[in-house]
Protein backbone atom coordinates (compact mmCIF):
# COMPACT_ATOMS: atom_id res chain seq x y z
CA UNK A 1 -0.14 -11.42 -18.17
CA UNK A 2 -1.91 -13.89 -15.99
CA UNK A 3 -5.09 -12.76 -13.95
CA UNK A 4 -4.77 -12.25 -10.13
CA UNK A 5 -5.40 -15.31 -7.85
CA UNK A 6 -8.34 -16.40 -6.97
CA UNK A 7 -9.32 -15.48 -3.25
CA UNK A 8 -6.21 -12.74 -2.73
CA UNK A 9 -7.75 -9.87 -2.32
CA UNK A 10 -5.27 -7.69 -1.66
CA UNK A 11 -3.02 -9.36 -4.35
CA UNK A 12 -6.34 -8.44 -6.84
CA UNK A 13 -6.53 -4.81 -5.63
CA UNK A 14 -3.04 -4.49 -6.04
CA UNK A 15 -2.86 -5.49 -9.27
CA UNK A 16 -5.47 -2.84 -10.30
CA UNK A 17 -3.90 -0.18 -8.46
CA UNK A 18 -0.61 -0.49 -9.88
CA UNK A 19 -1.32 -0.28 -13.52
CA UNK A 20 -1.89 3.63 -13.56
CA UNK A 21 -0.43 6.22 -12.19
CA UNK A 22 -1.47 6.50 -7.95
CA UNK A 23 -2.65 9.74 -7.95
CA UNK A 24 -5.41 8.19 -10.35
CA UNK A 25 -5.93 5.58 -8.37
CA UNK A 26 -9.14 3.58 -8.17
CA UNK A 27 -10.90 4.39 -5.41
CA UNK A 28 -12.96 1.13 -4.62
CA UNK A 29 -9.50 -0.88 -5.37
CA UNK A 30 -7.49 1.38 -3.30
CA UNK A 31 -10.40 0.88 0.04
CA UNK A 32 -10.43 -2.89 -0.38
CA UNK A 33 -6.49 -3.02 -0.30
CA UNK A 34 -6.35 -0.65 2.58
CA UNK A 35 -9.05 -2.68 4.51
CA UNK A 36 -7.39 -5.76 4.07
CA UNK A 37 -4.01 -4.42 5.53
CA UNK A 38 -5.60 -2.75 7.90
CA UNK A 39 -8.78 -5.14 9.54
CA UNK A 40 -8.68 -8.65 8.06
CA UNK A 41 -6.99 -11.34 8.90
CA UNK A 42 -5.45 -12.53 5.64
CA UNK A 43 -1.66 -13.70 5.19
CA UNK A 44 -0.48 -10.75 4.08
CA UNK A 45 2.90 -12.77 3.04
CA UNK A 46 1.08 -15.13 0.97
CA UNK A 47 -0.59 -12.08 -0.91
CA UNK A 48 2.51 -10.00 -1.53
CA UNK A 49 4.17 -13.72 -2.98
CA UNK A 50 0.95 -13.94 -5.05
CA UNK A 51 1.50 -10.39 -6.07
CA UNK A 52 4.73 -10.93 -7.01
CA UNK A 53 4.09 -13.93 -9.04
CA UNK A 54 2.28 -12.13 -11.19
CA UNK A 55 4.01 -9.01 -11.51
CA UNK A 56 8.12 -8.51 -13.10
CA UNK A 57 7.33 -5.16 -13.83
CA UNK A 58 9.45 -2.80 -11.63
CA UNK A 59 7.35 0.38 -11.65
CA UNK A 60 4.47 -1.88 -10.59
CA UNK A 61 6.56 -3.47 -7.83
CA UNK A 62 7.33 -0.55 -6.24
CA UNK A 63 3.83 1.06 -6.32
CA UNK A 64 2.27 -1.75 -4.53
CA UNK A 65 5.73 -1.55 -2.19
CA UNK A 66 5.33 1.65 -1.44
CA UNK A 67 1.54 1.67 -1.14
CA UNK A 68 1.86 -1.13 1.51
CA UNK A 69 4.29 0.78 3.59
CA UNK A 70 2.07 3.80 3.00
CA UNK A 71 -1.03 1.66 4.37
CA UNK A 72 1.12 1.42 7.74
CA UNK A 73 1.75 5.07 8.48
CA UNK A 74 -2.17 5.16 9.64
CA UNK A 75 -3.38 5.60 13.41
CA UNK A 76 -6.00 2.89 12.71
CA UNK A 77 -3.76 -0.17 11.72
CA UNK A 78 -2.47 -2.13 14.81
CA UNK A 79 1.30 -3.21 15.78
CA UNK A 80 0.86 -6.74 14.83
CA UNK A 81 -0.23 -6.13 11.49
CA UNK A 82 2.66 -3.36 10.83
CA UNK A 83 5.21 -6.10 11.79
CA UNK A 84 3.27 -8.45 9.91
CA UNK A 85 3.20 -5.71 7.11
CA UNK A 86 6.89 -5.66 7.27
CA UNK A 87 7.72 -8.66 6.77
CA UNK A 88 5.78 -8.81 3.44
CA UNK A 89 7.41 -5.94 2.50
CA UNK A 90 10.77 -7.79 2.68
CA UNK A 91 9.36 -9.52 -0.42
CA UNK A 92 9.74 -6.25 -2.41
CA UNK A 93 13.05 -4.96 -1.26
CA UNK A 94 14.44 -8.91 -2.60
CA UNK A 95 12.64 -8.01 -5.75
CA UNK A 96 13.68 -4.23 -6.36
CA UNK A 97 16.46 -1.85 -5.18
CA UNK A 98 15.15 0.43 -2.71
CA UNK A 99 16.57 3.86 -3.15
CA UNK A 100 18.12 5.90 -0.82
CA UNK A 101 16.76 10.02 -0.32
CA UNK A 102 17.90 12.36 1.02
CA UNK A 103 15.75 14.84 3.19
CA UNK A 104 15.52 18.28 1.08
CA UNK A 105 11.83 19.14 2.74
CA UNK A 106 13.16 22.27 4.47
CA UNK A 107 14.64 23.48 1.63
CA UNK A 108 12.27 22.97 -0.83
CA UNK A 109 9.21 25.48 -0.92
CA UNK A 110 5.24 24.40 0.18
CA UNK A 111 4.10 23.63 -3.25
CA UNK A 112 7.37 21.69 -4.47
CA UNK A 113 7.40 19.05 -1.63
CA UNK A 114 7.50 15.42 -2.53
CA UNK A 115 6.07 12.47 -0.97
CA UNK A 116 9.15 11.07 0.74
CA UNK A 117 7.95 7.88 1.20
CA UNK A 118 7.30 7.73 -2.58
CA UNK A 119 10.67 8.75 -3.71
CA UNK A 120 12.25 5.96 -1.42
CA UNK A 121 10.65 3.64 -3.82
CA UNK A 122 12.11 5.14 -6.81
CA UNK A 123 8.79 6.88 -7.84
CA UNK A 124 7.61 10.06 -8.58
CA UNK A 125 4.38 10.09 -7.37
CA UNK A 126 2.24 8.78 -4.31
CA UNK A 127 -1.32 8.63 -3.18
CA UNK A 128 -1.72 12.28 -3.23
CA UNK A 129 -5.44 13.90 -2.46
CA UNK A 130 -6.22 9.94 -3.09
CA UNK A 131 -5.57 9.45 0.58
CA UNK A 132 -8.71 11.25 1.12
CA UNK A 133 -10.84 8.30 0.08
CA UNK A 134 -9.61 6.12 3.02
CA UNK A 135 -10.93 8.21 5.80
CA UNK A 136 -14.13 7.06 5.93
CA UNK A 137 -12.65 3.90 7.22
CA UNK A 138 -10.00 4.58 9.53
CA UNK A 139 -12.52 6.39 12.08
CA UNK A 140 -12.60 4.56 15.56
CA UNK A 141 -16.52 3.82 14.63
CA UNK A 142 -15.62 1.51 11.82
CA UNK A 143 -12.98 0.12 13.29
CA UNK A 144 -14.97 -1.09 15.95
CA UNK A 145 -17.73 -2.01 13.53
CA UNK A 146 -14.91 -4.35 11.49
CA UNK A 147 -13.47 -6.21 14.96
CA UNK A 148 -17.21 -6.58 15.80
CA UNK A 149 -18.14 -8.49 12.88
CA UNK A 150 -15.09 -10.82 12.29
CA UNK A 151 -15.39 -11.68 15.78
């Protein structure tokens, strides 16, 4: 397989964070991605198409699909970069078959529940307790700090 581009961060951290299993994710990987979606200024279209470039393998496809998606259900990520998130996104659904779930939360008991999100990318698991690791950096505080310097 061919190394990750040169100067796409996000396609780089990707590319680390799909190879295992998400609840094992790599922390330092899984901040830099979450950082770029969610503060810089990158072309997150161009990243996703250097993703993909890189990538045929489906179960990877849809982790870094779903973790995307996952990276815009957070209070500190603005509207423009969801849409802009979205449209990268579209790159995925082309190159795998999203699958349809259907809602059994209510019926299925506290410690059973699924990450929903997860399962409507064909996979079993999601971020988990790994979620954790990016609150540091989705406080107002470093949010601020981030716009202040890149400004």
């Amino acid at each position: 397989m061919a190394t990750p581009l040169s100067g796409h961060v996000l396609s780089s951290a990707l590319d680390t964070l799909v190879k295992k299993p998400l609840n094992q994710a790599d922390d330092a990987a899984l901040v830099r991605a979450a950082k770029v979606v969610w503060y810089s200024e990158d072309d997150l279209v161009s990243e996703v198409e250097a993703f993909l470039s890189l990538h045929s393998d489906e179960l990877e496809v849809r982790r870094a699909g779903y973790l995307l998606e996952r990276f815009t259900r957070f209070a500190c990520v603005s509207d423009s970069r969801v849409l802009e998130t979205f449209w990268a996104l579209k790159l995925f659904l082309r190159s795998t078959s999203r699958l349809e779930v259907r809602s059994e939360v209510a019926t299925v008991p506290l410690r059973k529940r699924r990450d929903e999100l997860a399962a409507s990318w064909g996979l079993s698991e999601g971020l988990g307790l790994k979620a954790q690791t990016l609150m540091p950096f989705q406080t107002r505080h470093y949010e601020a700090e981030q716009h202040a310097t890149s400004a």
